[in-house]
C-alpha atoms as a PDB file:
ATOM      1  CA  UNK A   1     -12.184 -23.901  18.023  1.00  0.00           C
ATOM      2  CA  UNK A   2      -8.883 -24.681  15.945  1.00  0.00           C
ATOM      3  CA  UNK A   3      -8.059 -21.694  13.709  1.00  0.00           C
ATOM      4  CA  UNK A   4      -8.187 -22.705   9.387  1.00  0.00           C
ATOM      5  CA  UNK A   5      -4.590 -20.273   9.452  1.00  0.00           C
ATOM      6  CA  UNK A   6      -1.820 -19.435  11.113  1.00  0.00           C
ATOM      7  CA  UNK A   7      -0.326 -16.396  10.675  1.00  0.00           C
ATOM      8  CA  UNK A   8       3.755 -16.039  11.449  1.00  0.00           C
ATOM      9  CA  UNK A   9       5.043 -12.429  12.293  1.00  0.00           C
ATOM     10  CA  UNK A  10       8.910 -11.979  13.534  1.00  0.00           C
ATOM     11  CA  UNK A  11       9.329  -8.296  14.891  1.00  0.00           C
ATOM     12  CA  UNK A  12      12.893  -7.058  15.178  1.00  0.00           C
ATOM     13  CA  UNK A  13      13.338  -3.485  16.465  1.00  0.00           C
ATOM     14  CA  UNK A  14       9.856  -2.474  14.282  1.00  0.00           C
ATOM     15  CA  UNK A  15       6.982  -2.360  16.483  1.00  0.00           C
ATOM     16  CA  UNK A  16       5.465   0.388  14.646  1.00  0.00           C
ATOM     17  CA  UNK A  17       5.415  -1.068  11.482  1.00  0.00           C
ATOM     18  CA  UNK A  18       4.247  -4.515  13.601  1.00  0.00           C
ATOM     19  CA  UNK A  19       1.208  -2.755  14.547  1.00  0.00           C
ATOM     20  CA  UNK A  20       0.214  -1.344  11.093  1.00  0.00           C
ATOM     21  CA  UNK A  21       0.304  -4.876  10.265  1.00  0.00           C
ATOM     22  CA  UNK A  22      -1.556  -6.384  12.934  1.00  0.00           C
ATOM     23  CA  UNK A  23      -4.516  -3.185  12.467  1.00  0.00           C
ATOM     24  CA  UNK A  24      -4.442  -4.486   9.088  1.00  0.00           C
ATOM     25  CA  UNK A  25      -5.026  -8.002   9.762  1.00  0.00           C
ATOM     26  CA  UNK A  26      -7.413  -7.087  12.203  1.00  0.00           C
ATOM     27  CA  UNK A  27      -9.592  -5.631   9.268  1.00  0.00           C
ATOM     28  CA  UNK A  28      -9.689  -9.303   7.206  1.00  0.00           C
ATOM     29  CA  UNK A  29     -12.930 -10.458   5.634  1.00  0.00           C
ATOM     30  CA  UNK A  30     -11.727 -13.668   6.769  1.00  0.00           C
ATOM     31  CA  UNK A  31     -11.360 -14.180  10.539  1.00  0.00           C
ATOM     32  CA  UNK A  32     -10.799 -17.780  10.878  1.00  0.00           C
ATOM     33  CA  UNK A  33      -7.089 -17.090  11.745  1.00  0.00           C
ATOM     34  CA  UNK A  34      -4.573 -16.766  15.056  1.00  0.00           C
ATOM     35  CA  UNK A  35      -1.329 -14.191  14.562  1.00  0.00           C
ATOM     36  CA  UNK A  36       1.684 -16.136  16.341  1.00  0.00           C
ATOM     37  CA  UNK A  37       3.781 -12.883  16.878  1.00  0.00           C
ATOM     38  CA  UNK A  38       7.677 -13.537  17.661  1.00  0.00           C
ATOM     39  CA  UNK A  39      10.340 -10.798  18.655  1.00  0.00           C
ATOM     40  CA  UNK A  40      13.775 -11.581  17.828  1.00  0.00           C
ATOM     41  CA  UNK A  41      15.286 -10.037  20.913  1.00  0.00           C
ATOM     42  CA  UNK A  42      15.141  -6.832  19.993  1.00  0.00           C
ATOM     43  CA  UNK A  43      17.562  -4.330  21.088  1.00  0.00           C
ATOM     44  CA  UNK A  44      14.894  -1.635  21.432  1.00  0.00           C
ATOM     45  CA  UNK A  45      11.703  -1.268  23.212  1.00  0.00           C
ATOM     46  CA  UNK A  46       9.569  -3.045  20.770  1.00  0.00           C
ATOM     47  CA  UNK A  47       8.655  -6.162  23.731  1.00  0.00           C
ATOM     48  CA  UNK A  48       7.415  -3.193  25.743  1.00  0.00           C
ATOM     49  CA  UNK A  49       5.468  -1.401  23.360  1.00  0.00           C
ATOM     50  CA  UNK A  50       3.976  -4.379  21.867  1.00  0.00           C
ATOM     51  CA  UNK A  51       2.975  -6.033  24.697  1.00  0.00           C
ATOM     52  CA  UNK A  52       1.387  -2.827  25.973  1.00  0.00           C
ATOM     53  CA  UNK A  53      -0.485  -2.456  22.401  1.00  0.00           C
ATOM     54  CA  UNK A  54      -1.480  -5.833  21.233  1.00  0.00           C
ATOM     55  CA  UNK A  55      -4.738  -6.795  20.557  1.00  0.00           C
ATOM     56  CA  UNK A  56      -6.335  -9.653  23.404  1.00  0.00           C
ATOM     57  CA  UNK A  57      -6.212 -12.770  20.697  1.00  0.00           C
ATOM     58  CA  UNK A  58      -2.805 -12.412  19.171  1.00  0.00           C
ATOM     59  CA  UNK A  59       0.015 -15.186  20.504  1.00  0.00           C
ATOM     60  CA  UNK A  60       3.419 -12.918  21.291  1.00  0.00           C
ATOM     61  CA  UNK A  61       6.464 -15.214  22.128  1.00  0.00           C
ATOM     62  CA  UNK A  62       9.345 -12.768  22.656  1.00  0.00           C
ATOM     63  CA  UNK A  63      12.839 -14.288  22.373  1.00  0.00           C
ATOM     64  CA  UNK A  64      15.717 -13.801  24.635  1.00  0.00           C
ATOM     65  CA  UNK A  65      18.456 -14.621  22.018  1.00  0.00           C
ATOM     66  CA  UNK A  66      18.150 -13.767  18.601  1.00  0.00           C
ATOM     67  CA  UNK A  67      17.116 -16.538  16.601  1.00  0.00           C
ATOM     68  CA  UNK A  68      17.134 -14.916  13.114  1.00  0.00           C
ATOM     69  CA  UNK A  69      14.681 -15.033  10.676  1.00  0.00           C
ATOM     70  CA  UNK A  70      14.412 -19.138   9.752  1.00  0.00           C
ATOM     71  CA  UNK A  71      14.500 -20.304  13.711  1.00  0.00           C
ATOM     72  CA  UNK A  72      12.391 -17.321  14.702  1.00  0.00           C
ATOM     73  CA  UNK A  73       9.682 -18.475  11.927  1.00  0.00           C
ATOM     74  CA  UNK A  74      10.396 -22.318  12.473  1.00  0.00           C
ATOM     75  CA  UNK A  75       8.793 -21.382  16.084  1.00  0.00           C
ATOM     76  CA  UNK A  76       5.757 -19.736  14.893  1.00  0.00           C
ATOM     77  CA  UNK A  77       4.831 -22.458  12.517  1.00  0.00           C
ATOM     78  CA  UNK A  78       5.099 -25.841  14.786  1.00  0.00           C
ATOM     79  CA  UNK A  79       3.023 -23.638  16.812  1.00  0.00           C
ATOM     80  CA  UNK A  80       0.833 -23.114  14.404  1.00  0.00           C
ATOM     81  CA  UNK A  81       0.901 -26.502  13.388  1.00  0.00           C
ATOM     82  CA  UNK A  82      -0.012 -27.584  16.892  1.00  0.00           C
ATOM     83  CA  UNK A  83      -2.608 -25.271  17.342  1.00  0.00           C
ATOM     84  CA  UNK A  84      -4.136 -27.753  14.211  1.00  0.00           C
ATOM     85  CA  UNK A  85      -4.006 -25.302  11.732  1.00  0.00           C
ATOM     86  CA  UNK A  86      -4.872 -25.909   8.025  1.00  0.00           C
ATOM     87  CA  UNK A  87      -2.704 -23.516   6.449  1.00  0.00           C
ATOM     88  CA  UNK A  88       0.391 -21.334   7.592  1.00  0.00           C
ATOM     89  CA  UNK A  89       0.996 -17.665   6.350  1.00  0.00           C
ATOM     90  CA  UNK A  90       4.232 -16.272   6.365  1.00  0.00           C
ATOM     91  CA  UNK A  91       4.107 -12.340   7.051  1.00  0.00           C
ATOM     92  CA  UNK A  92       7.301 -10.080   7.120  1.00  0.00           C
ATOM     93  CA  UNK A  93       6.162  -7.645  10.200  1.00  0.00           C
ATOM     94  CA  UNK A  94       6.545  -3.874   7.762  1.00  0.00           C
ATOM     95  CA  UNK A  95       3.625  -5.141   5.397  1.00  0.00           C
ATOM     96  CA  UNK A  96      -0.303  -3.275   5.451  1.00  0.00           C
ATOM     97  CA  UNK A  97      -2.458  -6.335   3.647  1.00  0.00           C
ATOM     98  CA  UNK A  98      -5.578  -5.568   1.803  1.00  0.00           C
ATOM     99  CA  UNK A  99      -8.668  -6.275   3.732  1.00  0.00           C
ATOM    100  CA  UNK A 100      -9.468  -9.320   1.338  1.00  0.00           C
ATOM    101  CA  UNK A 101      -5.790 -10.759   1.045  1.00  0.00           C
ATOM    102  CA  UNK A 102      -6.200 -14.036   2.956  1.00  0.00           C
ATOM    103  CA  UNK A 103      -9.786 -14.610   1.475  1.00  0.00           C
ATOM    104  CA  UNK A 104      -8.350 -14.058  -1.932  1.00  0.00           C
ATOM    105  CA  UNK A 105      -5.744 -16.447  -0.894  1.00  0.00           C
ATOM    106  CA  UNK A 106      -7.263 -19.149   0.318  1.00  0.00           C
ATOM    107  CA  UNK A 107      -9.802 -18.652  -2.350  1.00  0.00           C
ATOM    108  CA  UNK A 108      -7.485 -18.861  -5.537  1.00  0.00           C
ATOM    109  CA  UNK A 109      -4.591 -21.249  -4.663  1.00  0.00           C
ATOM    110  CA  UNK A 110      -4.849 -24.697  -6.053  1.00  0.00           C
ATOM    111  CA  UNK A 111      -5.006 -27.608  -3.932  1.00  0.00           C
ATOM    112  CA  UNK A 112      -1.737 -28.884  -2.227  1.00  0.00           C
ATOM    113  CA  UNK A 113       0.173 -25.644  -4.016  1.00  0.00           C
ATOM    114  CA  UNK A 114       1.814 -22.540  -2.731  1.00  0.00           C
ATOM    115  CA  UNK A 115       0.941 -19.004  -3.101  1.00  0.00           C
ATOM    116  CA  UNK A 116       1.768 -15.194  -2.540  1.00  0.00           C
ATOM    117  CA  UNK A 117      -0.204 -11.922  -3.249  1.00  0.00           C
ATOM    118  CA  UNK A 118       0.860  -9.270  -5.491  1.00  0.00           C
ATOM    119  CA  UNK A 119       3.139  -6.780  -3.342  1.00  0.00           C
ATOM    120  CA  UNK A 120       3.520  -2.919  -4.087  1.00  0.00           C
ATOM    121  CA  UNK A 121       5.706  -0.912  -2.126  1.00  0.00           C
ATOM    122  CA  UNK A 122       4.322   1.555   0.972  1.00  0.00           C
ATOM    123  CA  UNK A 123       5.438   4.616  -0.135  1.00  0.00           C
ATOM    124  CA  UNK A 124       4.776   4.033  -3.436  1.00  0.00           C
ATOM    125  CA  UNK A 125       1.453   2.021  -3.461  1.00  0.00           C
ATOM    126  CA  UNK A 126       0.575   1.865  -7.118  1.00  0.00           C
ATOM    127  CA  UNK A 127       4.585   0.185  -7.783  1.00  0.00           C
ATOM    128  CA  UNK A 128       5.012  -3.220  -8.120  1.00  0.00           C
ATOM    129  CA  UNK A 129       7.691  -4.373  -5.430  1.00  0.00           C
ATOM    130  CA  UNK A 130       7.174  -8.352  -6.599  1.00  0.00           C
ATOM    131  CA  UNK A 131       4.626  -9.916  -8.741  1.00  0.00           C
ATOM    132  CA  UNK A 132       5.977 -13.463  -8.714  1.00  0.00           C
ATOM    133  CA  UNK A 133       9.645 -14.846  -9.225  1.00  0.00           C
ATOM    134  CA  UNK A 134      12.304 -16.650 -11.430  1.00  0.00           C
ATOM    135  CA  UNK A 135      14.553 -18.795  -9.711  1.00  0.00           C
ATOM    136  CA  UNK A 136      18.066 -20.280 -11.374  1.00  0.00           C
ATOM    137  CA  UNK A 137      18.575 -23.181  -8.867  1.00  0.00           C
ATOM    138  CA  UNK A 138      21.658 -24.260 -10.478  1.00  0.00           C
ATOM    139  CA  UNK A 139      23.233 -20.526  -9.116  1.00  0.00           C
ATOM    140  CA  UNK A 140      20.315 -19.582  -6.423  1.00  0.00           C
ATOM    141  CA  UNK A 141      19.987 -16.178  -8.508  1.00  0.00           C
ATOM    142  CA  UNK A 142      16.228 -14.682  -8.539  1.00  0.00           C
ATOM    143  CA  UNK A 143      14.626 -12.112 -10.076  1.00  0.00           C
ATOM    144  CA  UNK A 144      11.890 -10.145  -9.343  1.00  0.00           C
ATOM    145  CA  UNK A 145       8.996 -10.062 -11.986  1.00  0.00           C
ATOM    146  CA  UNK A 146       7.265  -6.084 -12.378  1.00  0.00           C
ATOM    147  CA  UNK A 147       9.825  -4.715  -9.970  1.00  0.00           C
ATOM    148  CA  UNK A 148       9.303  -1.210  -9.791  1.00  0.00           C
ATOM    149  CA  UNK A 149       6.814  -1.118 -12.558  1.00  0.00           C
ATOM    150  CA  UNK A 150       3.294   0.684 -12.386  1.00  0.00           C
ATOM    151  CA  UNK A 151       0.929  -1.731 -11.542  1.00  0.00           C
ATOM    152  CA  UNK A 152      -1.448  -2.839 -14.350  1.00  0.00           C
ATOM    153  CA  UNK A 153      -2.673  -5.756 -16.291  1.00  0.00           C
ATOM    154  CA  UNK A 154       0.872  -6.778 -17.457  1.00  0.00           C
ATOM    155  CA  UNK A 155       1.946  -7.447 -13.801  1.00  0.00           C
ATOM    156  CA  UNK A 156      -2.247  -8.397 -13.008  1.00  0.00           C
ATOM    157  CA  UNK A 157      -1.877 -12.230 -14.627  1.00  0.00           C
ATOM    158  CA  UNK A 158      -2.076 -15.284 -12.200  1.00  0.00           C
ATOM    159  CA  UNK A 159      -0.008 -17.671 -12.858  1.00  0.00           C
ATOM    160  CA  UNK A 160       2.554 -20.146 -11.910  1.00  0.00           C
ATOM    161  CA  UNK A 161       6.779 -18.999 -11.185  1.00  0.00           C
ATOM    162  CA  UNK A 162       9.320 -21.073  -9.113  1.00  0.00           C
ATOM    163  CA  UNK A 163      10.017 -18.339  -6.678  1.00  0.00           C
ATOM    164  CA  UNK A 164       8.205 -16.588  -3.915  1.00  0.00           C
ATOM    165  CA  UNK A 165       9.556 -13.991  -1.625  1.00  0.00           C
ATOM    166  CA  UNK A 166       8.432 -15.027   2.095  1.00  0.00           C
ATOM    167  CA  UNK A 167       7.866 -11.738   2.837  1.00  0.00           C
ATOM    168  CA  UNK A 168       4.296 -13.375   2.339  1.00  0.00           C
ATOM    169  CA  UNK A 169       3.550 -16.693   1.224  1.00  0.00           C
ATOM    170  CA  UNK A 170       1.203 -19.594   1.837  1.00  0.00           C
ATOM    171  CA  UNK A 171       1.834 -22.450   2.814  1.00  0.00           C
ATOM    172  CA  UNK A 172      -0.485 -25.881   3.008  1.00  0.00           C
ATOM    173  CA  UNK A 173      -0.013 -27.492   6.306  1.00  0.00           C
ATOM    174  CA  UNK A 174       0.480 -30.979   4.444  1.00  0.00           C
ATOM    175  CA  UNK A 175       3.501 -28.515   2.184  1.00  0.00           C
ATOM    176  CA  UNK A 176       5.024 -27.956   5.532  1.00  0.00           C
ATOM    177  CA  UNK A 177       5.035 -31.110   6.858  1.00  0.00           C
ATOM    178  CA  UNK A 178       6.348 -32.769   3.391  1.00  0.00           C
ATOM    179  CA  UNK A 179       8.827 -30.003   2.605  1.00  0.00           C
ATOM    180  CA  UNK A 180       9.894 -29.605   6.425  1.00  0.00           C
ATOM    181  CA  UNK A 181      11.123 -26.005   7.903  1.00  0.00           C
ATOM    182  CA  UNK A 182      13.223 -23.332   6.809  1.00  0.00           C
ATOM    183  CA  UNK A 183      16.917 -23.900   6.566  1.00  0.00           C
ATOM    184  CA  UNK A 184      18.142 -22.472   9.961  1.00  0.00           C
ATOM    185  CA  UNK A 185      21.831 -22.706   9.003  1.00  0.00           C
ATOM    186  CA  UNK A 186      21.507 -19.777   6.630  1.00  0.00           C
ATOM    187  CA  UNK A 187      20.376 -17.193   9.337  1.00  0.00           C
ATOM    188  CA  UNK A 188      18.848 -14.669   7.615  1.00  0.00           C
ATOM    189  CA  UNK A 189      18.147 -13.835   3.910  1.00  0.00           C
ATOM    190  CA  UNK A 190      18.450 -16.812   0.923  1.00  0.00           C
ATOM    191  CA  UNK A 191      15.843 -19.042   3.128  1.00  0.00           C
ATOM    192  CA  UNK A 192      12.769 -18.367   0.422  1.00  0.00           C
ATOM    193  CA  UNK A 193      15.013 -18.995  -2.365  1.00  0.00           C
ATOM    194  CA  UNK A 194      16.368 -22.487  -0.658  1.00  0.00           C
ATOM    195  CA  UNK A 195      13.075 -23.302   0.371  1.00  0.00           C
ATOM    196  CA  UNK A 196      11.867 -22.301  -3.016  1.00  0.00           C
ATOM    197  CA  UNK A 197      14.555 -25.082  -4.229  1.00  0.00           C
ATOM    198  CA  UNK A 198      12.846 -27.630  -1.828  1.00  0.00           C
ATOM    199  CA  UNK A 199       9.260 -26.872  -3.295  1.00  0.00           C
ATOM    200  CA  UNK A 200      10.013 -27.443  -6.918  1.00  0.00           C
ATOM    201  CA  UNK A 201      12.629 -30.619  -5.909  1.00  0.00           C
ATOM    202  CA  UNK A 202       9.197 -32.205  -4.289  1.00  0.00           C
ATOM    203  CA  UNK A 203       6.784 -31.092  -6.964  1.00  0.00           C
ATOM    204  CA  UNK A 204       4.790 -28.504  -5.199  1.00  0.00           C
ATOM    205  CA  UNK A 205       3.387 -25.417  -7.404  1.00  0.00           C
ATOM    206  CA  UNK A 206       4.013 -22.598  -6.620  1.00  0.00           C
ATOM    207  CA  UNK A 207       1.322 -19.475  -7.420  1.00  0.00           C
ATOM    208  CA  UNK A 208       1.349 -15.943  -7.637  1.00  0.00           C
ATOM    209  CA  UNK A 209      -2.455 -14.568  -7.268  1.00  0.00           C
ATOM    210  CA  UNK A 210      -2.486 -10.689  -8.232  1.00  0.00           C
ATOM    211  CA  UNK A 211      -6.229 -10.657  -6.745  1.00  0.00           C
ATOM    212  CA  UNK A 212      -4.370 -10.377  -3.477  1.00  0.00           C
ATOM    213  CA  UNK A 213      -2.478  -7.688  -2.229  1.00  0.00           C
ATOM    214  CA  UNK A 214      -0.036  -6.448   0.297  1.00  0.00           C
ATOM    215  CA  UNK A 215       1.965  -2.958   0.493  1.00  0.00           C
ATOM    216  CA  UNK A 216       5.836  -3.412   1.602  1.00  0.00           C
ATOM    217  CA  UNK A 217       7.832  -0.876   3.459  1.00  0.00           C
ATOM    218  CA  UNK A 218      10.987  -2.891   1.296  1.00  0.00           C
ATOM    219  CA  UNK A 219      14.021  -2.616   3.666  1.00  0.00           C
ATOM    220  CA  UNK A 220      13.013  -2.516   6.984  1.00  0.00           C
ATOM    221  CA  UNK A 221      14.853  -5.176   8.267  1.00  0.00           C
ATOM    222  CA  UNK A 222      18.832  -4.895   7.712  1.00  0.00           C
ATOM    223  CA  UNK A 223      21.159  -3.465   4.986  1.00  0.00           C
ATOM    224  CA  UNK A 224      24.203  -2.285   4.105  1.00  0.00           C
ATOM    225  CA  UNK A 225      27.613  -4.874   4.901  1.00  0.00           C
ATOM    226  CA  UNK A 226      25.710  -6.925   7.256  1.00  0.00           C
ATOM    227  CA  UNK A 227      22.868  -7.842   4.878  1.00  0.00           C
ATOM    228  CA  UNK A 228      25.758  -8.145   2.204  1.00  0.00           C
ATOM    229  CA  UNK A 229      27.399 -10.714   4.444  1.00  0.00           C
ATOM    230  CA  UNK A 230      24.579 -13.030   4.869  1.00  0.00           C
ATOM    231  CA  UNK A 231      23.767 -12.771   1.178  1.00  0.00           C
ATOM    232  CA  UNK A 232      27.166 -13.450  -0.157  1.00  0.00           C
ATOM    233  CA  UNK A 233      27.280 -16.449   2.127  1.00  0.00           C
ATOM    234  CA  UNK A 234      24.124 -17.923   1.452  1.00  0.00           C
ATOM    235  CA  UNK A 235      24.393 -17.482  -2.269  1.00  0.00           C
ATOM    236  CA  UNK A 236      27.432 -19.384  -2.110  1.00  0.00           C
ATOM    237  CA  UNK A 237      26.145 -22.196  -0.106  1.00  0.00           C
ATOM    238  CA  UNK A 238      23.230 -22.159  -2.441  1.00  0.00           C
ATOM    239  CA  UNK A 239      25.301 -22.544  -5.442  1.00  0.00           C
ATOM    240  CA  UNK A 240      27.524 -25.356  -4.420  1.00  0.00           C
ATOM    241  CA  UNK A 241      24.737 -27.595  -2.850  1.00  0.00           C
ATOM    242  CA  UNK A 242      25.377 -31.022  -3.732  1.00  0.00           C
ATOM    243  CA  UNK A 243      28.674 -29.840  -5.546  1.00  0.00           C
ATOM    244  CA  UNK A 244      31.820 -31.406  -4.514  1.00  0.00           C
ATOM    245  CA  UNK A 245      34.535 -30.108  -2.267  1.00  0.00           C
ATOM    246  CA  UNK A 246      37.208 -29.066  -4.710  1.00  0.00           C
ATOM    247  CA  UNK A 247      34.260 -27.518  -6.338  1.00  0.00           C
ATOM    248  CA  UNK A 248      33.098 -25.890  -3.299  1.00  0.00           C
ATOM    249  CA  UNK A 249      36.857 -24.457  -2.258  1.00  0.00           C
ATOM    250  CA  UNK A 250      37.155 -23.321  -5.878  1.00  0.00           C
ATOM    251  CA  UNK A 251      33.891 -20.692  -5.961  1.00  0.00           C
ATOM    252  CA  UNK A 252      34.500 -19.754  -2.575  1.00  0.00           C
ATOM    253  CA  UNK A 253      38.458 -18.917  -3.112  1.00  0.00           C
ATOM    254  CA  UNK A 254      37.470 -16.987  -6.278  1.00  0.00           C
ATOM    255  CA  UNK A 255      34.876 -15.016  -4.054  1.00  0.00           C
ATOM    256  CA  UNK A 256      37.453 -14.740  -1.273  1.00  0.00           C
ATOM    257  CA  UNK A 257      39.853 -12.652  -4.210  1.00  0.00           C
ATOM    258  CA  UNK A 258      37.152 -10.720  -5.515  1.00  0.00           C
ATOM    259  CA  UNK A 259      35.897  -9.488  -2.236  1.00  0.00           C
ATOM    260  CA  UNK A 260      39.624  -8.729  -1.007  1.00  0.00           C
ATOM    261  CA  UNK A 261      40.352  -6.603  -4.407  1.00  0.00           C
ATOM    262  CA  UNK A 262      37.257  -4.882  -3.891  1.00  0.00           C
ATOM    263  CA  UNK A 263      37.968  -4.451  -0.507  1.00  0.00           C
ATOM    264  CA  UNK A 264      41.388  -2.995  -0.706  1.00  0.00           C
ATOM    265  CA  UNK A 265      39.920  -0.414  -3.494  1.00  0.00           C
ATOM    266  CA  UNK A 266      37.507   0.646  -1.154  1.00  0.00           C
ATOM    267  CA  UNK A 267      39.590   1.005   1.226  1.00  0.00           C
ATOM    268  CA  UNK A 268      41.882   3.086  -0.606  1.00  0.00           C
ATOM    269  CA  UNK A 269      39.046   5.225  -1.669  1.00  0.00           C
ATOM    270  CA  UNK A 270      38.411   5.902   2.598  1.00  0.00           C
ATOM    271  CA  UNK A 271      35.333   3.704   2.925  1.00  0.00           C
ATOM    272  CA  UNK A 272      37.087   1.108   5.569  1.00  0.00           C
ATOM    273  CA  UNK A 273      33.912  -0.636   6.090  1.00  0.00           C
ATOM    274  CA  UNK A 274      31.319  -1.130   3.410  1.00  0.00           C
ATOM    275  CA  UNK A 275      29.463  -3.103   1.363  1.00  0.00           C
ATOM    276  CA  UNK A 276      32.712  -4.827  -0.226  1.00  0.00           C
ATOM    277  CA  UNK A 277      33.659  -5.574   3.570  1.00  0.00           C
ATOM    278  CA  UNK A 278      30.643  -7.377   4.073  1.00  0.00           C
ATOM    279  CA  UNK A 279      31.156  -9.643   0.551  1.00  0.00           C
ATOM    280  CA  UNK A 280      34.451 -10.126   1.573  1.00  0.00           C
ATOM    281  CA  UNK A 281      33.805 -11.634   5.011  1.00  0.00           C
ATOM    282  CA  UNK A 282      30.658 -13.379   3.441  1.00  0.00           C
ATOM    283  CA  UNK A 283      32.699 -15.604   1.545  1.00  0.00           C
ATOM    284  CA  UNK A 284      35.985 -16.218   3.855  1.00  0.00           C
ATOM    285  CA  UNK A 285      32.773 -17.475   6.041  1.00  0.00           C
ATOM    286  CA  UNK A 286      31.176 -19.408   3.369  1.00  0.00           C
ATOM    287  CA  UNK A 287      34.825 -21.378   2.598  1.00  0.00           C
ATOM    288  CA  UNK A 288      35.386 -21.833   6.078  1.00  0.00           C
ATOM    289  CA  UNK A 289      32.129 -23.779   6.303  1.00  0.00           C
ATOM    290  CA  UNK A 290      30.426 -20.812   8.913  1.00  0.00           C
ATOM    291  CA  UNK A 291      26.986 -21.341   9.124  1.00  0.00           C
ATOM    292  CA  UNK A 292      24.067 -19.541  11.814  1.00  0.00           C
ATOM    293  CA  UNK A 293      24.801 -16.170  12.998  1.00  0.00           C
ATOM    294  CA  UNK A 294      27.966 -14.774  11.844  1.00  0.00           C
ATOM    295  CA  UNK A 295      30.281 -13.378  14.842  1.00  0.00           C
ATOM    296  CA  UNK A 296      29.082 -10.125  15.765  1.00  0.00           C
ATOM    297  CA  UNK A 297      32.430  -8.804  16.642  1.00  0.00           C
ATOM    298  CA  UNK A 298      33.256  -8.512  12.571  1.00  0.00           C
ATOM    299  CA  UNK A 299      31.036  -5.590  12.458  1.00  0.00           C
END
């Protein structure tokens, strides 16, 4: 029987926190999914543990190289989509979903449109980590609507924004195979917001439906220089698509400065590799046109 959803899961180095979510999707009201789990060739044990620990019907495809988060996810979903699914769900791997999340889901979002549940954060369950998005494509700046706020009836409204965070988010099959996959040049981090960018360019809606809720553990993936790195880059790219040459070597030489003088500060204060280190690199990558996973040997 062809599953209605498929659900997408990337593990790196976080099997616990996999399993909490897979106990929790095991608890749905609606069970007329498949979980498509992926490991990003994780350094640790997590392909052990989880392959001792899995429940019987989950799919896990461990990967020898890491992928990063858009190729990783890019694998899940054509295999979703050739499993004949009607719907893909995109699931960071350190989320606990409420037992009616995907019913809610599938319930409330409008036909051919987008959608993501209200998110609070683990240790804090009654905070708002995301209810919904703003998006400035012209810059690829976002901001995150309740953040941090008690949840309530101001942050309890559905309704429609121009950004989703694919730390969960819905996606129509027919979406997918208009809008196409995530942007596997950026890596890691930014690929929501370009996607995002792709959504509204093609018309799709985009929905956030506060009947359905998740709890985040926010930050369990990378931080620090190396998630600095990617961002800086990715903004960059962001904000110069379809922007001219000159144009592009202008914002990334300006970047290039301001990450050097921050650099050098930092340096002089004894932090020799930080978060300015990271910016810095970001953009000497971004103007020397350095796309995929940067070298490892920088950090």
């Amino acid at each position: 029987m062809t599953p209605k959803v498929g659900i997408i899961i990337s593990n790196y180095n976080g099997w616990q926190d996999t399993l909490a979510c897979l106990d929790s999707l095991q608890k749905q009201t609606f069970r007329d999914f498949e979980v498509i789990l992926l490991d990003d060739a994780s350094t640790n044990d997590s392909v052990e543990q989880l392959s001792a620990r899995l429940p019987e019907d989950v799919i896990f495809l461990p990967h020898r190289e890491n992928l990063g988060f858009s190729a990783s996810n890019n694998l899940g979903i054509r295999r979703a989509l050739e499993d004949g699914v009607e719907w893909v769900l995109l699931l960071n791997n350190d989320t606990v979903c409420a037992t009616d999340m995907l019913e809610t889901l599938l319930a409330q979002t409008p036909e051919n449109a987008v959608s993501c549940p209200k998110m609070l954060f683990l240790d804090e369950p009654d905070r708002i980590w995301f209810a919904g998005g703003r998006l400035n494509p012209r810059t690829g700046h976002v901001r995150h609507l309740g953040g941090h706020a008690k949840d309530g009836p101001e942050v309890s409204r559905r309704q429609p924004v121009n950004f989703i965070t694919f730390c969960c988010v819905l996606l129509p099959r027919r979406v997918v195979e208009q809008v196409g996959f995530l942007n596997e040049e950026l890596f890691m981090y930014c690929e929501d917001v370009e996607y995002c960018i792709r959504l509204a360019d093609a018309g799709v809606k985009m929905w956030y439906l506060p009947d359905a809720r998740l709890w985040h553990r926010a930050g369990g993936s990378i931080s620090g220089m190396l998630a600095v790195y990617y961002i800086t880059r990715n903004t960059l790219s962001l904000r110069c698509r379809g922007r001219s040459r000159a144009y592009r070597r202008l914002v990334g030489s300006l970047a290039v400065a301001r990450g050097a003088v921050s650099m050098v500060t930092a340096g002089l204060c004894g932090h020799r590799k930080g978060r300015s280190y990271g910016y810095y690199h970001g953009a000497l990558d971004f103007l020397k046109g350095r796309t995929g996973r940067m070298d490892p040997g920088l950090f």
